[in-house]
PDB file of N, CA and C in Angstrom:
ATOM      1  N   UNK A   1      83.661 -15.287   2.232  1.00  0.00           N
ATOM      2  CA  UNK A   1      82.239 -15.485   2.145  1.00  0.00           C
ATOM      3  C   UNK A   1      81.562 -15.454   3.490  1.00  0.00           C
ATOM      4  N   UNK A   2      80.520 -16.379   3.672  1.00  0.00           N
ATOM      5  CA  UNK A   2      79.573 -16.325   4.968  1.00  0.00           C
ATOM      6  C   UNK A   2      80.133 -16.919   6.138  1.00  0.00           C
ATOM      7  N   UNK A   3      81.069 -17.633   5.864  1.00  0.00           N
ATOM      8  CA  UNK A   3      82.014 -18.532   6.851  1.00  0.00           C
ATOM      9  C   UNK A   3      83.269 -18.588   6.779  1.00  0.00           C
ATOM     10  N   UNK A   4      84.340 -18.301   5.906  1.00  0.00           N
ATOM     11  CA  UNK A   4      85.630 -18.470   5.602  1.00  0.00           C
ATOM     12  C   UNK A   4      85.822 -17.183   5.036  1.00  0.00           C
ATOM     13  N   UNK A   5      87.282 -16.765   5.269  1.00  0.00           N
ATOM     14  CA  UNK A   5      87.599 -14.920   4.021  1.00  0.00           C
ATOM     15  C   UNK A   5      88.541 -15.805   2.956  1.00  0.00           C
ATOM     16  N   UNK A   6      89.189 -16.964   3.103  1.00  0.00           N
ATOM     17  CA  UNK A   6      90.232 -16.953   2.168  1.00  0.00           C
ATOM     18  C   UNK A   6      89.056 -17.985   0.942  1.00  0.00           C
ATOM     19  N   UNK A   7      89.436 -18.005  -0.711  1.00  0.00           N
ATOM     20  CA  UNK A   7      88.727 -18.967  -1.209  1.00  0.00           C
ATOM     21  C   UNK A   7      89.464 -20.332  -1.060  1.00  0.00           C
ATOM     22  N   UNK A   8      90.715 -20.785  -0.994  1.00  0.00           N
ATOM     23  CA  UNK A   8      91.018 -21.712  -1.176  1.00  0.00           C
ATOM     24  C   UNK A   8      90.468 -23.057  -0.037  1.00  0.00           C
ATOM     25  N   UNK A   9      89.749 -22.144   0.988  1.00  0.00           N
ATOM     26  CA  UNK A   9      89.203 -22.637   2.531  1.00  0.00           C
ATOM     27  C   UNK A   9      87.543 -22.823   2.277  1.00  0.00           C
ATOM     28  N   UNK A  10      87.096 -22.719   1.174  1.00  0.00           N
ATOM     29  CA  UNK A  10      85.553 -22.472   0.535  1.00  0.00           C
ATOM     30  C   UNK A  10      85.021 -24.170   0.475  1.00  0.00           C
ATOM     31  N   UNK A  11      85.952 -24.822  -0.018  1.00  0.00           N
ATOM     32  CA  UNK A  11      85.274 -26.494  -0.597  1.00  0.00           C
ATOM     33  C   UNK A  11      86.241 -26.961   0.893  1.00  0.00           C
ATOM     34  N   UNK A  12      86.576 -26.831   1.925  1.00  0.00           N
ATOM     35  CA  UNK A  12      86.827 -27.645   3.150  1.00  0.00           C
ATOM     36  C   UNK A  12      85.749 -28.257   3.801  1.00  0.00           C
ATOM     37  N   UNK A  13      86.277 -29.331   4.493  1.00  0.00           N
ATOM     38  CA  UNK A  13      85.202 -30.213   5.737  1.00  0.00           C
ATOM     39  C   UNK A  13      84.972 -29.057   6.230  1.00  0.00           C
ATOM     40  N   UNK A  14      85.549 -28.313   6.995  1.00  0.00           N
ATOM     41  CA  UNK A  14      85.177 -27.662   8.116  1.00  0.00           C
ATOM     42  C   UNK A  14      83.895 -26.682   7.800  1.00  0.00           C
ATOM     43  N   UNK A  15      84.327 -25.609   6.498  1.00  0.00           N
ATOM     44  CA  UNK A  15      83.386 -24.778   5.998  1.00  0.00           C
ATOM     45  C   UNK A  15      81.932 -25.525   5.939  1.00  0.00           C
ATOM     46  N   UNK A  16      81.732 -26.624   4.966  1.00  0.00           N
ATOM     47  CA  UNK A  16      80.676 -27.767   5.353  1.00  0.00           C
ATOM     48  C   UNK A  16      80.414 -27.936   6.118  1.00  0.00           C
ATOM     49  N   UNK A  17      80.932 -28.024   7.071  1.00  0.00           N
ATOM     50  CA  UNK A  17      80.189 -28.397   8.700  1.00  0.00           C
ATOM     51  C   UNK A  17      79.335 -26.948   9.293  1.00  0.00           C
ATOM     52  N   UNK A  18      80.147 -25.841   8.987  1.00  0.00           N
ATOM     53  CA  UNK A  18      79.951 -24.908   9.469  1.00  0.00           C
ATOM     54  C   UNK A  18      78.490 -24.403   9.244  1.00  0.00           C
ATOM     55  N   UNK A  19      78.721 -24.574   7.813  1.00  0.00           N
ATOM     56  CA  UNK A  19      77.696 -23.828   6.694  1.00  0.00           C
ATOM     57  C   UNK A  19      76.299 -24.596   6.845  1.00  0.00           C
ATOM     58  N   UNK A  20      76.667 -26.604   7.164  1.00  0.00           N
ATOM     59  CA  UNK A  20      75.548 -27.185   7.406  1.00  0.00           C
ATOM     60  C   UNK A  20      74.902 -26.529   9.007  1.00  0.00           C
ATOM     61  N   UNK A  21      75.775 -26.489   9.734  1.00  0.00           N
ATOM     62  CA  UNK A  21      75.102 -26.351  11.192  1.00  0.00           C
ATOM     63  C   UNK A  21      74.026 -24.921  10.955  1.00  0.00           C
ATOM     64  N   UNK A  22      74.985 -24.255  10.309  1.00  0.00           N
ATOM     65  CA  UNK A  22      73.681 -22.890   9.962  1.00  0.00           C
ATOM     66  C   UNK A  22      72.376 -23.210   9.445  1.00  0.00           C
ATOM     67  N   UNK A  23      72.330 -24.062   8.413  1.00  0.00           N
ATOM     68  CA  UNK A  23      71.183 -24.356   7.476  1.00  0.00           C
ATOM     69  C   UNK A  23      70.302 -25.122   8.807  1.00  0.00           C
ATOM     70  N   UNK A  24      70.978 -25.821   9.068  1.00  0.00           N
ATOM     71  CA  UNK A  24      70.499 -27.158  10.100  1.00  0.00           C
ATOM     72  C   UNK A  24      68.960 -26.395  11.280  1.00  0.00           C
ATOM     73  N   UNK A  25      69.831 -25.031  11.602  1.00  0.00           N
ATOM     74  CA  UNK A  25      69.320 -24.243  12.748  1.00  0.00           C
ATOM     75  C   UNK A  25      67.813 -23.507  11.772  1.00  0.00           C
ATOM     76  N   UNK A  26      68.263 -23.351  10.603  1.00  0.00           N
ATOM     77  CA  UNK A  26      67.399 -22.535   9.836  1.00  0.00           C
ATOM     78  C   UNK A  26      66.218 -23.579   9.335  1.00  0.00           C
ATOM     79  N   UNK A  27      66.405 -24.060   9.382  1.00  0.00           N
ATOM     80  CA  UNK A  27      65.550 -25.807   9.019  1.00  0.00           C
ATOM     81  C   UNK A  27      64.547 -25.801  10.817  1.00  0.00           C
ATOM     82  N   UNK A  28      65.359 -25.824  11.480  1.00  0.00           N
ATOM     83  CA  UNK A  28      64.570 -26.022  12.647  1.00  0.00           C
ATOM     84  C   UNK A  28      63.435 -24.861  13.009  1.00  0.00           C
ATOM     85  N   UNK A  29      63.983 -23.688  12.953  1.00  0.00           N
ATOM     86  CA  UNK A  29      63.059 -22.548  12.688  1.00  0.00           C
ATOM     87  C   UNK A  29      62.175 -22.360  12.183  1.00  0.00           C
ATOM     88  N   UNK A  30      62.118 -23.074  11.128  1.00  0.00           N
ATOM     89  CA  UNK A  30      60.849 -23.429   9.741  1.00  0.00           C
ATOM     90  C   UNK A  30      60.209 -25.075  10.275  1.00  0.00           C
ATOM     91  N   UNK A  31      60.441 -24.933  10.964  1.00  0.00           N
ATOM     92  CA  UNK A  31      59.295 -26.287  11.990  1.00  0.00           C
ATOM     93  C   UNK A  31      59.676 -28.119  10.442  1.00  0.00           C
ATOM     94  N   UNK A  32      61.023 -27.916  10.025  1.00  0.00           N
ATOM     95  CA  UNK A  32      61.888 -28.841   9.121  1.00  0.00           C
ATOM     96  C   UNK A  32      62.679 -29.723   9.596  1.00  0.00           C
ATOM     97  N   UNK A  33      61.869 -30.929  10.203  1.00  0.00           N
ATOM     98  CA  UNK A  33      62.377 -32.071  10.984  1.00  0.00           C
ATOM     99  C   UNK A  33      63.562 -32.844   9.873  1.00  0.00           C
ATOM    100  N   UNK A  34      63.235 -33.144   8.955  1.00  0.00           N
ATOM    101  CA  UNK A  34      63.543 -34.559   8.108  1.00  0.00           C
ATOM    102  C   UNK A  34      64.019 -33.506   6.832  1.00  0.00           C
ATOM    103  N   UNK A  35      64.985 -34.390   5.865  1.00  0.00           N
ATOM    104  CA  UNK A  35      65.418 -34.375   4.577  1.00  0.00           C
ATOM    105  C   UNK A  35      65.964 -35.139   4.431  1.00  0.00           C
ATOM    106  N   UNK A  36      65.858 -34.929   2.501  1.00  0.00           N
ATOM    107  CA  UNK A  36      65.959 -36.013   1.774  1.00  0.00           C
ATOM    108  C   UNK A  36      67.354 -34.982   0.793  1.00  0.00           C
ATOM    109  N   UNK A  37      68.583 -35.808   0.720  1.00  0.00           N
ATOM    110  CA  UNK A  37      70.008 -35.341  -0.080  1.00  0.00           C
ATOM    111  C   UNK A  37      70.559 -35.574  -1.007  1.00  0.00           C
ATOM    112  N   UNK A  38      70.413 -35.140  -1.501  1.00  0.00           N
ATOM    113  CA  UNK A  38      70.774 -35.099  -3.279  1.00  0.00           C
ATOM    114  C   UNK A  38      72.228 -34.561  -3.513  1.00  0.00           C
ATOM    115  N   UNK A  39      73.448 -35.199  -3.367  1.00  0.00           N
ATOM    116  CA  UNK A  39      74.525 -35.179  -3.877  1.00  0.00           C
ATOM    117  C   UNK A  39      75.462 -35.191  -5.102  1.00  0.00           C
ATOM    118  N   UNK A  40      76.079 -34.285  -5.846  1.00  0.00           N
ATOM    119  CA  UNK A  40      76.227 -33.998  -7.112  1.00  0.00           C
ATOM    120  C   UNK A  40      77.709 -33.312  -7.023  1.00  0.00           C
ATOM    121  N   UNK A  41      78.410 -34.234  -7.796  1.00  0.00           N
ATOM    122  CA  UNK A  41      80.010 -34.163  -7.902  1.00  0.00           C
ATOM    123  C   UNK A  41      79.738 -33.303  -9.689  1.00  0.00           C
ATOM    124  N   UNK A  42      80.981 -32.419 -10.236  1.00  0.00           N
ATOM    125  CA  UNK A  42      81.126 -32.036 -11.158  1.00  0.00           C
ATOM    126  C   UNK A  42      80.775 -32.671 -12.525  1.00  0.00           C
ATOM    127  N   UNK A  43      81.090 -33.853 -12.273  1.00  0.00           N
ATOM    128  CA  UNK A  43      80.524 -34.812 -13.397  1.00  0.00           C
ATOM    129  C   UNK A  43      80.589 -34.546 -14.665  1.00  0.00           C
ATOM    130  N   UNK A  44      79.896 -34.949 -15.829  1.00  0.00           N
ATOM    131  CA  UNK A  44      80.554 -34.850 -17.180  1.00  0.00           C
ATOM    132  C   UNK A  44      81.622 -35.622 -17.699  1.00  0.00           C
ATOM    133  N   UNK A  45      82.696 -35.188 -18.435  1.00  0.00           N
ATOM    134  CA  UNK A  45      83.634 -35.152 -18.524  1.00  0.00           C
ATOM    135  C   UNK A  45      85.080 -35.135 -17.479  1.00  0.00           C
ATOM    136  N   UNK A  46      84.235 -34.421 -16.157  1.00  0.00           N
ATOM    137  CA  UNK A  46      85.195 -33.685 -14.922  1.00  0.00           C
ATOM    138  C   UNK A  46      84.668 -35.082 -13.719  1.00  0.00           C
ATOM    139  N   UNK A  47      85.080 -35.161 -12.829  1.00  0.00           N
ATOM    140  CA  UNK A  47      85.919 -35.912 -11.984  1.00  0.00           C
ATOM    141  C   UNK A  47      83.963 -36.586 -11.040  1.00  0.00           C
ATOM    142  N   UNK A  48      83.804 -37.633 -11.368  1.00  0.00           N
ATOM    143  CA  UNK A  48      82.622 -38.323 -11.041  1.00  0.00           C
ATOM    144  C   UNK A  48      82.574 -38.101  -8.985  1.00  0.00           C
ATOM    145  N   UNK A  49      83.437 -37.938  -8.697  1.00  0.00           N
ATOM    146  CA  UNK A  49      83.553 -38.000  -7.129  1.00  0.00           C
ATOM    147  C   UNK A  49      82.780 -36.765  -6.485  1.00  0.00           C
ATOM    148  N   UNK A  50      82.136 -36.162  -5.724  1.00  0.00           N
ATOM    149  CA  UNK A  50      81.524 -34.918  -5.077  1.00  0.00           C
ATOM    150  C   UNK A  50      83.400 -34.579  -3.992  1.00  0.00           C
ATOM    151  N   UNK A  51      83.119 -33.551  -4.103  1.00  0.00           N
ATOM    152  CA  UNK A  51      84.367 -33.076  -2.835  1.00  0.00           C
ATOM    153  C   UNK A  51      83.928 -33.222  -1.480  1.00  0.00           C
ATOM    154  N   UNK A  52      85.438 -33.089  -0.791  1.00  0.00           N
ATOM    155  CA  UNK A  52      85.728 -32.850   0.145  1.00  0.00           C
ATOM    156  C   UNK A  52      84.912 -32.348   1.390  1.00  0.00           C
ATOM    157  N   UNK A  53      83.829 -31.383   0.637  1.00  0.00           N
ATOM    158  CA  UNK A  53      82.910 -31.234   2.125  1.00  0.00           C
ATOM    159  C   UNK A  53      81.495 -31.783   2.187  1.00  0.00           C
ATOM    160  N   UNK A  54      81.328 -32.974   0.743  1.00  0.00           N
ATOM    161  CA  UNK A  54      80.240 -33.439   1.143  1.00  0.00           C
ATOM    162  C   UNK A  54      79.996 -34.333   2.309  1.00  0.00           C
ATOM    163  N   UNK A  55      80.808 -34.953   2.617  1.00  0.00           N
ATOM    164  CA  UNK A  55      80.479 -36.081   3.645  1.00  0.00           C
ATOM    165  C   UNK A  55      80.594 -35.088   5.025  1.00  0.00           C
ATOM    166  N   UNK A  56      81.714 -34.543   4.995  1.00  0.00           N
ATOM    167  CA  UNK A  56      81.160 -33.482   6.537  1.00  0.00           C
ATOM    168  C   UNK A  56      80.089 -32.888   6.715  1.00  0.00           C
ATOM    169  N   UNK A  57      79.462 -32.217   5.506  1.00  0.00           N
ATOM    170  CA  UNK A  57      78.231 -31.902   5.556  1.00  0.00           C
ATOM    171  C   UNK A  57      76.897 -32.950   6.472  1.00  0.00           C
ATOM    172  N   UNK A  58      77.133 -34.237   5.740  1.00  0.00           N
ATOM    173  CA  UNK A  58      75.779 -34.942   6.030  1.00  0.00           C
ATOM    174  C   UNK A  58      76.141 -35.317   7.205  1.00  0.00           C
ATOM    175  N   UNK A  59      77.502 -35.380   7.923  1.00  0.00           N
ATOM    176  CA  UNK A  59      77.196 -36.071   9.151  1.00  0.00           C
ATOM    177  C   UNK A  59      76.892 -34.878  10.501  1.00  0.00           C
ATOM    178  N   UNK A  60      77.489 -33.583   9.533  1.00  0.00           N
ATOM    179  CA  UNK A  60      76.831 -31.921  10.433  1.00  0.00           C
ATOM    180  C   UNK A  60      75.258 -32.174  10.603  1.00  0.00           C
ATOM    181  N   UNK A  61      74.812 -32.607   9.710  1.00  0.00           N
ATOM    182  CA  UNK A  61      73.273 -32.425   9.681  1.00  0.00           C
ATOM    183  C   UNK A  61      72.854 -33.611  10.604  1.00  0.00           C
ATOM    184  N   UNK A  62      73.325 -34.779  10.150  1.00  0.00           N
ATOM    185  CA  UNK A  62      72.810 -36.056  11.035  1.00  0.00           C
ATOM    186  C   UNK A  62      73.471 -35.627  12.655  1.00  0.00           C
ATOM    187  N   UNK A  63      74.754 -35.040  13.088  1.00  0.00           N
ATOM    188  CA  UNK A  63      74.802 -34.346  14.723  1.00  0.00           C
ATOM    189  C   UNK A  63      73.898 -33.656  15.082  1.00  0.00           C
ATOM    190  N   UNK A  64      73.371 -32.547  14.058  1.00  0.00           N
ATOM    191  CA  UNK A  64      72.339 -31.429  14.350  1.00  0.00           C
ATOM    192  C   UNK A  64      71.064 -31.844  14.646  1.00  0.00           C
ATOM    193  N   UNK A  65      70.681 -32.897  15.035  1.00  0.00           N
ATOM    194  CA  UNK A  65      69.467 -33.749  15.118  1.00  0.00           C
ATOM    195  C   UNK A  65      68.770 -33.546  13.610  1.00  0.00           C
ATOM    196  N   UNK A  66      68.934 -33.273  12.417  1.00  0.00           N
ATOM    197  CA  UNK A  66      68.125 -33.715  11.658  1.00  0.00           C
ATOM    198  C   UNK A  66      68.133 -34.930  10.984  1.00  0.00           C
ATOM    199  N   UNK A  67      66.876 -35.256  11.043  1.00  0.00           N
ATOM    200  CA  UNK A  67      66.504 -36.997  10.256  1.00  0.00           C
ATOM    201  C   UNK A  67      67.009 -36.913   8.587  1.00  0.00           C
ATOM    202  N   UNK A  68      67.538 -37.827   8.308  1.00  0.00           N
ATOM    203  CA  UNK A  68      67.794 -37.977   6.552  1.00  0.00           C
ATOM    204  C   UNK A  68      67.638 -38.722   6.586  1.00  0.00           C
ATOM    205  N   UNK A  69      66.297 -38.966   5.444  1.00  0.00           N
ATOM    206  CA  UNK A  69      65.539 -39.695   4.218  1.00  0.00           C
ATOM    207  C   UNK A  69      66.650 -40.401   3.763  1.00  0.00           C
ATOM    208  N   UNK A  70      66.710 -40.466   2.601  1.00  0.00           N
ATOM    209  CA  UNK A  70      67.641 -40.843   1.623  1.00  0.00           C
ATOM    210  C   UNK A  70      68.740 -40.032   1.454  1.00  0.00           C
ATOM    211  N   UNK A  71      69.960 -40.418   0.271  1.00  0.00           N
ATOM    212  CA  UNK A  71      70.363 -40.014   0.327  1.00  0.00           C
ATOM    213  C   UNK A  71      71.052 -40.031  -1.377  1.00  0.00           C
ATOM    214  N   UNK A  72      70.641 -39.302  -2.043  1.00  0.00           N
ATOM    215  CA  UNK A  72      70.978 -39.904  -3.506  1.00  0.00           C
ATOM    216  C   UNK A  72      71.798 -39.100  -4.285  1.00  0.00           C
ATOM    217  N   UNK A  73      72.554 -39.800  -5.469  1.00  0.00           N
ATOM    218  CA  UNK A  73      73.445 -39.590  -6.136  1.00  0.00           C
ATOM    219  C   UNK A  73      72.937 -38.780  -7.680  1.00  0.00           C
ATOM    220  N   UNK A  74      73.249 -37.375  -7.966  1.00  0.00           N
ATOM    221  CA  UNK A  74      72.465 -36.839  -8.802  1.00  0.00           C
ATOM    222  C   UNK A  74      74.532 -36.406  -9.864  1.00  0.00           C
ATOM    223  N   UNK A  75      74.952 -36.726  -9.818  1.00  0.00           N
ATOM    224  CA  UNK A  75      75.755 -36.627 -10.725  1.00  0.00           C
ATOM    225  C   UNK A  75      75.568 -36.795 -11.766  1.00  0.00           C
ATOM    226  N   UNK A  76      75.819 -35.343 -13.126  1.00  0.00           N
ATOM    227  CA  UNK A  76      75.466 -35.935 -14.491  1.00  0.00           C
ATOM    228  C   UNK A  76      76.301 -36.619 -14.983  1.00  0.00           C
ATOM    229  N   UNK A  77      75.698 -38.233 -15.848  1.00  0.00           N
ATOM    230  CA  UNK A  77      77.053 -38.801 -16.239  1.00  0.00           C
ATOM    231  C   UNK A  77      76.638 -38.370 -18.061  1.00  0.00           C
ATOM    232  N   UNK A  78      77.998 -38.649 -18.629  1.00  0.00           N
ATOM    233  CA  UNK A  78      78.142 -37.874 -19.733  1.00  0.00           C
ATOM    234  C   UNK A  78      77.884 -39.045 -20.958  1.00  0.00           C
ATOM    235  N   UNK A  79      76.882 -38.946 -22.177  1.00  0.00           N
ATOM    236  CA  UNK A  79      76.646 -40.149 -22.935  1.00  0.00           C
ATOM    237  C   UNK A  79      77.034 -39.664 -24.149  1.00  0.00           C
ATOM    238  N   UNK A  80      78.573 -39.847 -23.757  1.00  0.00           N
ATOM    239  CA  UNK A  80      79.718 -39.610 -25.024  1.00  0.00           C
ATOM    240  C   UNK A  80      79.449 -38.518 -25.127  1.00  0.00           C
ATOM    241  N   UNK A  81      80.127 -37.474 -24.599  1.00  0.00           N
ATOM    242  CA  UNK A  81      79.975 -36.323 -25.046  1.00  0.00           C
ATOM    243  C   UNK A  81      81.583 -35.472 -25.618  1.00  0.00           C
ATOM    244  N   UNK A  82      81.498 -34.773 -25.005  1.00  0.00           N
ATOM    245  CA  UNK A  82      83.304 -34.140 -25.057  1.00  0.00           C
ATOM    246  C   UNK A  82      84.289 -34.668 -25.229  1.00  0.00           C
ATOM    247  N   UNK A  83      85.734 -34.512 -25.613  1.00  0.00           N
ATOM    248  CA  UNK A  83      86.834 -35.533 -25.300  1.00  0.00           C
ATOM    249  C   UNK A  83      87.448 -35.195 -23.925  1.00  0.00           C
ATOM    250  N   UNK A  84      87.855 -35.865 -22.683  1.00  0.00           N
ATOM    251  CA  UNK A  84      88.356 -35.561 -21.734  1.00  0.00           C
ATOM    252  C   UNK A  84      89.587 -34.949 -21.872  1.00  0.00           C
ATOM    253  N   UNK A  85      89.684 -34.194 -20.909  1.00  0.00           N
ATOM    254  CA  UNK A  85      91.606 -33.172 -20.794  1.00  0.00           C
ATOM    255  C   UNK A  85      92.419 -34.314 -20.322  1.00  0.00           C
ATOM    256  N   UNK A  86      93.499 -33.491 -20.767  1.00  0.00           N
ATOM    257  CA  UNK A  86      94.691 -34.316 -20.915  1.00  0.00           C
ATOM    258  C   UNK A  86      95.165 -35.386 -22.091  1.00  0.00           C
ATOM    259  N   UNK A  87      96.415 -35.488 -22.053  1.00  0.00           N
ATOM    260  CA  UNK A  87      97.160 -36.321 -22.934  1.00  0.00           C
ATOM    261  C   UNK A  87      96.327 -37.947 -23.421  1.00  0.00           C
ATOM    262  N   UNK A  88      97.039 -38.534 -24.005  1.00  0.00           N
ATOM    263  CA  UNK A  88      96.542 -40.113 -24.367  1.00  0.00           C
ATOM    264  C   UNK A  88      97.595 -40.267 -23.423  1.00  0.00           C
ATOM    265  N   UNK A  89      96.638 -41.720 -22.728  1.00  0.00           N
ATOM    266  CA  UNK A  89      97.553 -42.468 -22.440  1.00  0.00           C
ATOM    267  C   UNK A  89      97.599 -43.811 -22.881  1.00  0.00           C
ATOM    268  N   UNK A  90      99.510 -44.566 -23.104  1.00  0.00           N
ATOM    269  CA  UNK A  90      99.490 -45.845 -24.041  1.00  0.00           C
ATOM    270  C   UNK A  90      99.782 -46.827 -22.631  1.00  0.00           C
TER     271      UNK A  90
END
């Protein structure tokens, strides 16, 4: 992709960092001091946690001198929906 060739290197800290410092610069260009972050793990049924390159991300942006607002949790949670994968467990 725009930063990494292999996919398995796509959801890394590093790519996140990378990918934020770009945005970060592109934000500054557009006269975009401050934001506000809206964080969103797979959710549902699938695994409530955000990955691996969210937190490198926000602290790329907070090095890059930009200000963050807030910082909020937009994960959909699921009101009984699907049955989850995998076996029962006793």
């Amino acid at each position: 992709g725009m930063v990494v060739k292999a996919a398995r290197d796509e959801s890394s800290p590093y790519t996140a960092m990378q990918m934020a410092g770009q945005l970060a610069d592109q934000l500054r260009d557009k006269g975009i001091h401050g934001i506000h972050i809206r964080v969103r793990a797979p959710g549902g049924n699938k695994q409530r946690s955000p990955g691996p390159g969210a937190q490198a991300a926000i602290r790329a942006f907070a090095r890059a001198g930009i200000r963050i607002g807030r910082i909020e949790d937009v994960t959909p949670v699921p009101h009984d929906g699907t049955r989850p994968k995998g076996g029962r467990r006793v």
